[in-house]
Protein backbone atom coordinates (compact mmCIF):
# COMPACT_ATOMS: atom_id res chain seq x y z
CA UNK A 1 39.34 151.61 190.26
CA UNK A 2 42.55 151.70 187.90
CA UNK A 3 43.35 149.18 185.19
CA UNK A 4 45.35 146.67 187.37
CA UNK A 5 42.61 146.74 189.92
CA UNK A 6 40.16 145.46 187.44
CA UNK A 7 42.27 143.10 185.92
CA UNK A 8 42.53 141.71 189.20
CA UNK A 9 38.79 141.33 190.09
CA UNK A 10 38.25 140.16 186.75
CA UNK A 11 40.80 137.10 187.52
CA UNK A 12 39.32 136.49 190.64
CA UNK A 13 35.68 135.99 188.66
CA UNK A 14 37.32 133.80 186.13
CA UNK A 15 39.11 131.46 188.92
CA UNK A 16 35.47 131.46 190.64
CA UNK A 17 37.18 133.13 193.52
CA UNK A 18 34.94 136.16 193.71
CA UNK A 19 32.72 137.10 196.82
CA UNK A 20 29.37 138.43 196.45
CA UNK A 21 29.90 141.61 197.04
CA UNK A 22 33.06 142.12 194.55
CA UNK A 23 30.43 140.20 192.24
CA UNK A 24 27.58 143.46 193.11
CA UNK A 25 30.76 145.55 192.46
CA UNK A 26 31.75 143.87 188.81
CA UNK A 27 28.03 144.23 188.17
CA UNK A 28 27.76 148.06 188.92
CA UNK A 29 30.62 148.74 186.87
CA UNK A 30 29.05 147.70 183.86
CA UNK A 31 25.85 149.34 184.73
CA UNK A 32 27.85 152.65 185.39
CA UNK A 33 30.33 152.81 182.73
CA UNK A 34 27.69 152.02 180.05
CA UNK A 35 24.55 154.47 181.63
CA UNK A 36 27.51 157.08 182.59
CA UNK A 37 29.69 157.54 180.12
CA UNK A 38 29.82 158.21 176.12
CA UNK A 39 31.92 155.64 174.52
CA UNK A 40 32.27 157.53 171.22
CA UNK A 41 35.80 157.89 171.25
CA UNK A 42 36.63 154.34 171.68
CA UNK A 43 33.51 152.36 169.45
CA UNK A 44 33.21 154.94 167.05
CA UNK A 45 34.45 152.08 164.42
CA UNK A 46 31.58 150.37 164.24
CA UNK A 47 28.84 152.49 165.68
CA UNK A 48 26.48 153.10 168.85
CA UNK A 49 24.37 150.22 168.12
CA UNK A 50 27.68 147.65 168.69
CA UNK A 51 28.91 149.32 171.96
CA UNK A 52 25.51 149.43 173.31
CA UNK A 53 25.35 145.57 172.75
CA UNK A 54 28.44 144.82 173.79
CA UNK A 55 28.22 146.61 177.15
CA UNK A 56 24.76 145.09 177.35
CA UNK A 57 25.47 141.08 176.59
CA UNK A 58 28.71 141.42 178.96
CA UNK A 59 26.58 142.84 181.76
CA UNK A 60 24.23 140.51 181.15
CA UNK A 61 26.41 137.29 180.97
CA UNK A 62 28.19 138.29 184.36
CA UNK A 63 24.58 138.21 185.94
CA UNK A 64 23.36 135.14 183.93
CA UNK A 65 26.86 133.29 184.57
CA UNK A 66 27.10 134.04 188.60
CA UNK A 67 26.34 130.35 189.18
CA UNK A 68 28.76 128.42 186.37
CA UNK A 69 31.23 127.08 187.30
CA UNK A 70 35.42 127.86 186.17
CA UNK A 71 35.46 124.92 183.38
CA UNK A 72 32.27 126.09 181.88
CA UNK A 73 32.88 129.72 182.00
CA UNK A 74 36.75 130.14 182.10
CA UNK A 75 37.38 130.91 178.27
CA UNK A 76 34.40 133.19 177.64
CA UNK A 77 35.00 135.34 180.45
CA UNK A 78 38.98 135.59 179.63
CA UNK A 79 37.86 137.16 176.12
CA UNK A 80 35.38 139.05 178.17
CA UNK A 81 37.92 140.82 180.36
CA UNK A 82 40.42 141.05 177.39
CA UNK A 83 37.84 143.49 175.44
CA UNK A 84 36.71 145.27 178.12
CA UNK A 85 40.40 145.90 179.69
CA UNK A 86 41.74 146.77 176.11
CA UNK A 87 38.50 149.44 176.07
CA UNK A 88 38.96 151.22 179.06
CA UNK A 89 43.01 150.68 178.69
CA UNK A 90 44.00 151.53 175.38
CA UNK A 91 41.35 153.61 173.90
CA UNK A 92 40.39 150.55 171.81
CA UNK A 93 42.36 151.33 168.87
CA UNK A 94 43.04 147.67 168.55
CA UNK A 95 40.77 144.55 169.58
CA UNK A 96 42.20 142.04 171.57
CA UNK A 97 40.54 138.65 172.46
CA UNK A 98 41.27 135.45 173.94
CA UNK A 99 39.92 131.98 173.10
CA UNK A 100 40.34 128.58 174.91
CA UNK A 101 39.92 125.58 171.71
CA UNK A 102 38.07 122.41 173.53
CA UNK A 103 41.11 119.88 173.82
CA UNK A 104 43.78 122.67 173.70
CA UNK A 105 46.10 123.93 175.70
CA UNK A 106 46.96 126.81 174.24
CA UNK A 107 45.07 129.96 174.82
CA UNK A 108 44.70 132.01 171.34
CA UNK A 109 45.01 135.67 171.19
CA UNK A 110 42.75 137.89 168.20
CA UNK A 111 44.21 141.17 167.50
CA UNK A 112 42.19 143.38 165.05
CA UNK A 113 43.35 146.60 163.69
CA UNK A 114 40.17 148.34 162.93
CA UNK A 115 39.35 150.84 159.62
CA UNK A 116 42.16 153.86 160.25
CA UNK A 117 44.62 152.18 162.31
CA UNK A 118 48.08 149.96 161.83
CA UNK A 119 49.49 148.35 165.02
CA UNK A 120 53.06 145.85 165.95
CA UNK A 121 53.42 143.49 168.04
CA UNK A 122 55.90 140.68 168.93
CA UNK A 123 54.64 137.03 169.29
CA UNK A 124 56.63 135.01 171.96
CA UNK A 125 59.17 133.74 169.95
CA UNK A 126 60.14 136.96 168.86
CA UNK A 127 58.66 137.24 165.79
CA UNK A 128 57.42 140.88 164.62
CA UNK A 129 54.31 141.83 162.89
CA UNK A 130 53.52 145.20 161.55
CA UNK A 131 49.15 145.14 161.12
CA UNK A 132 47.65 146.99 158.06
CA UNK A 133 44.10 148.71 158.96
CA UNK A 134 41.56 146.16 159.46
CA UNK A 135 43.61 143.49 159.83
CA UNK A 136 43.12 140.21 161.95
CA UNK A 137 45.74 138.13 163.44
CA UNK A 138 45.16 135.03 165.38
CA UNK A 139 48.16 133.28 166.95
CA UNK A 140 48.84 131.19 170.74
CA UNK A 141 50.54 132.46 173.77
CA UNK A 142 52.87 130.52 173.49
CA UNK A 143 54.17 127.50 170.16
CA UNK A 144 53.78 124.58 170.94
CA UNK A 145 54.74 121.38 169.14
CA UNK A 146 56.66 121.46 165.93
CA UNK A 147 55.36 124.37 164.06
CA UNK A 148 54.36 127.76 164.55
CA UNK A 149 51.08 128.57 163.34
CA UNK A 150 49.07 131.79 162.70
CA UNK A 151 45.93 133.24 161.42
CA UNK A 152 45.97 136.12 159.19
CA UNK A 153 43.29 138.20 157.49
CA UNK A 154 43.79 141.77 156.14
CA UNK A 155 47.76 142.77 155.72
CA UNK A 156 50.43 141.93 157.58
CA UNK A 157 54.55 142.22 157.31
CA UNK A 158 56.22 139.61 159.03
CA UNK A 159 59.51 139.44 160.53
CA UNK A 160 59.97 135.82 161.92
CA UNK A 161 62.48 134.65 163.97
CA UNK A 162 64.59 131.84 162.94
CA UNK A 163 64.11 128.83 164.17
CA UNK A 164 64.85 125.36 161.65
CA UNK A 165 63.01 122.99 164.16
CA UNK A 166 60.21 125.02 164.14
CA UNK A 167 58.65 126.41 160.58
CA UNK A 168 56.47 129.22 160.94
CA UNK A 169 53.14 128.82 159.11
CA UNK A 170 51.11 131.40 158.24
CA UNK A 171 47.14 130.79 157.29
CA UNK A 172 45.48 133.19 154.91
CA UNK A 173 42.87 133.27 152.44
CA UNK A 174 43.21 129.81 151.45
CA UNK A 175 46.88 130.34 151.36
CA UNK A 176 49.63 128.75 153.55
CA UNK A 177 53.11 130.55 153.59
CA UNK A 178 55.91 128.47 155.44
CA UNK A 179 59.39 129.88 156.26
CA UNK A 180 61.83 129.43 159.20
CA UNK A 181 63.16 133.10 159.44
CA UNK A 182 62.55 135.44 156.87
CA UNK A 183 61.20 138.77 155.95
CA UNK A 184 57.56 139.11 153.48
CA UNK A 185 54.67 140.91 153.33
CA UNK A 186 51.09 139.24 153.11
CA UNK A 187 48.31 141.02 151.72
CA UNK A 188 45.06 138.75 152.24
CA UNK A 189 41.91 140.75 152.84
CA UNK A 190 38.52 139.12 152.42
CA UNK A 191 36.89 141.31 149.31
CA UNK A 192 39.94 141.04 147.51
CA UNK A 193 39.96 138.32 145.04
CA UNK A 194 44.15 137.29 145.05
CA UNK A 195 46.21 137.17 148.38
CA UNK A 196 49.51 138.29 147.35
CA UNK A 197 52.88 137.20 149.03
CA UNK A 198 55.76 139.62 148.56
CA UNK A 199 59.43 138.47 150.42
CA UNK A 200 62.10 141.08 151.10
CA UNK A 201 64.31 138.58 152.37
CA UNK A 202 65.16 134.76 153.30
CA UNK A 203 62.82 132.06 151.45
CA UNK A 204 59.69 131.26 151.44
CA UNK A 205 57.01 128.86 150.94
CA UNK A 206 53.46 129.11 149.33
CA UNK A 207 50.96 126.31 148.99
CA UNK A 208 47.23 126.33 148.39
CA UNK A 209 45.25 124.91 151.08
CA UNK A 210 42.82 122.86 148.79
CA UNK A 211 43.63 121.28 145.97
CA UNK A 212 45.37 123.92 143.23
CA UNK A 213 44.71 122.57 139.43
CA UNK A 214 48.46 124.20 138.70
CA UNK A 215 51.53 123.96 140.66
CA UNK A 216 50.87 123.07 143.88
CA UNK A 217 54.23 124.38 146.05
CA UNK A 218 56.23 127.50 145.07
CA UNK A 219 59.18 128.86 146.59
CA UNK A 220 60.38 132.77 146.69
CA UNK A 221 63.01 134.80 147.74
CA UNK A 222 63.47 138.58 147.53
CA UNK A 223 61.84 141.03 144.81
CA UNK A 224 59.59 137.85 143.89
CA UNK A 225 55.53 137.58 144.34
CA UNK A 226 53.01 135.22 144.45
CA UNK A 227 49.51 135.98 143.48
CA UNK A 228 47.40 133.05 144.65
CA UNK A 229 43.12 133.54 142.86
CA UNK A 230 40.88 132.58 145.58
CA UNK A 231 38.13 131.67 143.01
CA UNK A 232 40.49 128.99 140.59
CA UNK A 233 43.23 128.32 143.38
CA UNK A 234 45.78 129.00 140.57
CA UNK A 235 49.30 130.73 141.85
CA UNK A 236 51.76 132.38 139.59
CA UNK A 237 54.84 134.17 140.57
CA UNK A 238 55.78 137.41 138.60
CA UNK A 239 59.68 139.85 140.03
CA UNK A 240 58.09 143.11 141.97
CA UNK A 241 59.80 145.82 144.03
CA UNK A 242 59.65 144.55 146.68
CA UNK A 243 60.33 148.11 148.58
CA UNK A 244 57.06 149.11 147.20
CA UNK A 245 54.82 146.24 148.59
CA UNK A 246 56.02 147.38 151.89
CA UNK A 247 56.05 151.45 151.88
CA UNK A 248 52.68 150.90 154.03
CA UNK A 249 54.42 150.35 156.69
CA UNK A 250 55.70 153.68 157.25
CA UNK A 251 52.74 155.58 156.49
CA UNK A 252 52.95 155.78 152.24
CA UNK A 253 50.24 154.92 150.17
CA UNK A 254 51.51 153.91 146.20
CA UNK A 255 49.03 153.28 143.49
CA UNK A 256 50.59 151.78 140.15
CA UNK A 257 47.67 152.01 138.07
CA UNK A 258 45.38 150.96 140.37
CA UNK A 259 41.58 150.65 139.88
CA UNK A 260 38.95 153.10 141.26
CA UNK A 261 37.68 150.45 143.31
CA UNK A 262 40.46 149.12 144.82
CA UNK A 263 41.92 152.64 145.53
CA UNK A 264 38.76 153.31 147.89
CA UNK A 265 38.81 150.25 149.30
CA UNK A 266 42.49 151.10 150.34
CA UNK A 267 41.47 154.82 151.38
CA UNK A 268 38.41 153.33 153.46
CA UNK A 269 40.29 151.36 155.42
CA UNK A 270 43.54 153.90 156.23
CA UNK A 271 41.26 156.75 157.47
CA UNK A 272 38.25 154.92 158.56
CA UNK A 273 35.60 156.32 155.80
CA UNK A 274 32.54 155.06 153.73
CA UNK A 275 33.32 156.75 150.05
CA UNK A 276 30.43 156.14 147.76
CA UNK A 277 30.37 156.43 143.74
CA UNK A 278 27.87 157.90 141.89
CA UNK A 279 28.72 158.10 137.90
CA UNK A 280 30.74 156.24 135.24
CA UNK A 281 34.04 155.09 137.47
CA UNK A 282 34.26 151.87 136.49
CA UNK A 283 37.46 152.49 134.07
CA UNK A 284 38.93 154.74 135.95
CA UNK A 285 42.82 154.05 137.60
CA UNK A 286 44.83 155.85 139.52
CA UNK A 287 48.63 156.06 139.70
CA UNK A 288 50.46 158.02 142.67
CA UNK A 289 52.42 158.36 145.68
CA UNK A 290 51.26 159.69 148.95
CA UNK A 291 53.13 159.90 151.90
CA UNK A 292 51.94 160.52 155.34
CA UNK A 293 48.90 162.47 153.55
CA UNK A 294 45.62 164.02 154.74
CA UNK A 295 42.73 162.49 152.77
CA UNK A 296 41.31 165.80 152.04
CA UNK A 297 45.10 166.08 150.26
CA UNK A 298 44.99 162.66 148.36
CA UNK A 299 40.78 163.39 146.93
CA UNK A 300 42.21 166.81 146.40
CA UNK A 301 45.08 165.13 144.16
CA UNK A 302 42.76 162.40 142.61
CA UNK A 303 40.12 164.90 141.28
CA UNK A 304 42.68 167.45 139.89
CA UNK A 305 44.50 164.60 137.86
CA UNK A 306 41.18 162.95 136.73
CA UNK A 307 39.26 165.52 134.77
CA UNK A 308 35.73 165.14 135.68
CA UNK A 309 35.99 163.64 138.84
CA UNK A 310 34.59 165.03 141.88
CA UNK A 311 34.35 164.92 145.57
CA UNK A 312 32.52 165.66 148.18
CA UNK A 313 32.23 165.23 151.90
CA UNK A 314 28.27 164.53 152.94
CA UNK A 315 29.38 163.58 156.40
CA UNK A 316 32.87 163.59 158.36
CA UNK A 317 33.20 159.93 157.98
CA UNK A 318 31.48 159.64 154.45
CA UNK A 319 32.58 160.69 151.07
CA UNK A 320 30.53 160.80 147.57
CA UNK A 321 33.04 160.17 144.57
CA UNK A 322 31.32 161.74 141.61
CA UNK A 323 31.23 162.27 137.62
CA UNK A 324 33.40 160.31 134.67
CA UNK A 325 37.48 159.97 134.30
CA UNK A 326 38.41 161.80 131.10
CA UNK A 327 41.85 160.97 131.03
C-alpha cells in the first residue's frame, strides 16, 4: 500500500465511510508496521519509549473509536493520519498535525522541526517561513477574517506577503509582532529568557501581550532589535546587524561572546545532542563563526581556544563538556 493509498483509506475512516473489512485492514497496518518494523530512523528524536506509544494509542484509538461517529471523531483522527502519513512519507524529519478548534472553521496545521533539523514552508497566502531546529509553528489552512494569525515557538524568519487589509500577526513568547509585508527574524524559544525580534526589511510592530510596565508598542525597521524579558515584560530596542541574526538560515552558526550555556543550548538543538558540563563553566563565553561545520569541528575549535576545556563523546548522541576556561 503506497502513500496515496493510505491517505485515501484514512479519509474514508474520517468521513465514516469505511467498511469493515478496510477497517480489519487499517487495524493490521498498525499492528504490522509497529511489531514489523524498527522505527529508529524516523523517532530516533525522542526515543523508543515515544514511538512505541504512539504506534500503540493510535492502534488503539482506531479500535476503541470504530463506533463514533464523524463529528465526534473527525479532528482527532485528521491529526492522526497527518502524523502517521508524515512518518511513513517523509522520514519524519518534521511533525505535522492538524487540529479542528470547537466553533472554528478553520483547520490548524502544527509543524515542528525537531533537535537537528531546519525546514520552509509557504502558508497560503504566500508567506515564507524558514524553521530553526526545534521550532513550532501553528498557523490555519487558510486566513480568514481580517488578520493573519500565527503561532510561533523556537526560531523562525519570516517573509510575509503584503497585504494592507490583512496584518499578519505573529504570537510568541508573550510577544505579538504585527506587519503587513516585511522581512524579520523571531527568535522565541521556551528556556530562553528574552524573545528577540530582528527586521531586515519593511516595518514592524512589537507589543507585549500582558500588560508591559514600560512602553507598551514599538516599531522597527531594518538593522533594529527588540529584546522583549519574559519575566518583567520590559522591551528595549538596541541597532544590530541584522545579516548576522539571520546567517542561520544558511547553515552558519555566529557566537558574539556568547555564554557557555547558551552556546550548548544552540549546539543541542542543530545536531540533535545532550552535552553535559562537569567543572567550573559558568564564566565561560565563546566568540566564533562556523559555517556548515561538523560538531566534532566546532568542540574541536571550542576546546583549543579555551585552555582547559575539554570534550568528550560518552555516547553518539551525548557529549561531556569538561574542566575550567582560562582565558
Amino acid at each position: 500500500m503506497d502513500e496515496k493509498e493510505l491517505q485515501r483509506l484514512f479519509r474514508k475512516y474520517v468521513d465514516g465511510k469505511c467498511s469493515e473489512d478496510e477497517k480489519k485492514l487499517l487495524d493490521g497496518l498498525f499492528d504490522s508496521y509497529t511489531e514489523e518494523h524498527d522505527h529508529s530512523e524516523y523517532l530516533d528524536i525522542q526515543g523508543s519509549r515515544i514511538k512505541k506509544e504512539m504506534f500503540s494509542n493510535i492502534r488503539k484509538g482506531i479500535r476503541k473509536h470504530k463506533n463514533n461517529s464523524k463529528k465526534n471523531i473527525s479532528g482527532r483522527w485528521m491529526a492522526i493520519a497527518a502524523s502517521f502519513l508524515i512518518l511513513i512519507g517523509l522520514g519524519a524529519t518534521v511533525w505535522h498535525y492538524q487540529d479542528v478548534p470547537i466553533g472554528d472553521k478553520s483547520i490548524y496545521e502544527t509543524v515542528t522541526t525537531p533537535q537537528g533539523q531546519r525546514y520552509n514552508l509557504t502558508l497560503e497566502d504566500g508567506t515564507r517561513v524558514k524553521l530553526n531546529a526545534g521550532s513550532t509553528l501553528r498557523f490555519p489552512d487558510k486566513f480568514r477574517g481580517d488578520s493573519r494569525k500565527v503561532e510561533l515557538t523556537g526560531e523562525a524568519f519570516f517573509e510575509v506577503t503584503s497585504n494592507p487589509e490583512k496584518p499578519f500577526i505573529i504570537h510568541s513568547g508573550g510577544l505579538n509582532t504585527t506587519v503587513l509585508g516585511t522581512s524579520f527574524n523571531i527568535q522565541a524559544y521556551p528556556e530562553n529568557e528574552t524573545v528577540k525580534v530582528t527586521v531586515a526589511t519593511g516595518k514592524v510592530k512589537v507589543t507585549p501581550e500582558k500588560d508591559s510596565p514600560g512602553e507598551a508598542t514599538i516599531f522597527l525597521t531594518p538593522d533594529q532589535q527588540a529584546v522583549f524579558d519574559k519575566q518583567a515584560h520590559t522591551i528595549h530596542t538596541r541597532k544590530v546587524n541584522t545579516a548576522h541574526f539571520l546567517e542561520w538560515t544558511d547553515g552558519v552558526i555566529r557566537f558574539d561572546d556568547t555564554s557557555l550555556s547558551e552556546a550548548i543550548a544552540i549546539l543541542e538543538r542543530w545536531y540533535g545532542v545532550k552535552i553535559l558540563r562537569e567543572g567550573n563553566l559558568q564564566q565561560c563565553h565563546i566568540t566564533a563563526k562556523f559555517e556548515k561545520a561538523e560538531l566534532p569541528v566546532i568542540l574541536e575549535s571550542i576546546t583549543f581556544a579555551k585552555e582547559g576545556l575539554q570534550y568528550e563523546f560518552v555516547s553518539e548522541k551525548t557529549i561531556i563538556l569538561k574542566g575550567s576556561c582560562n582565558n
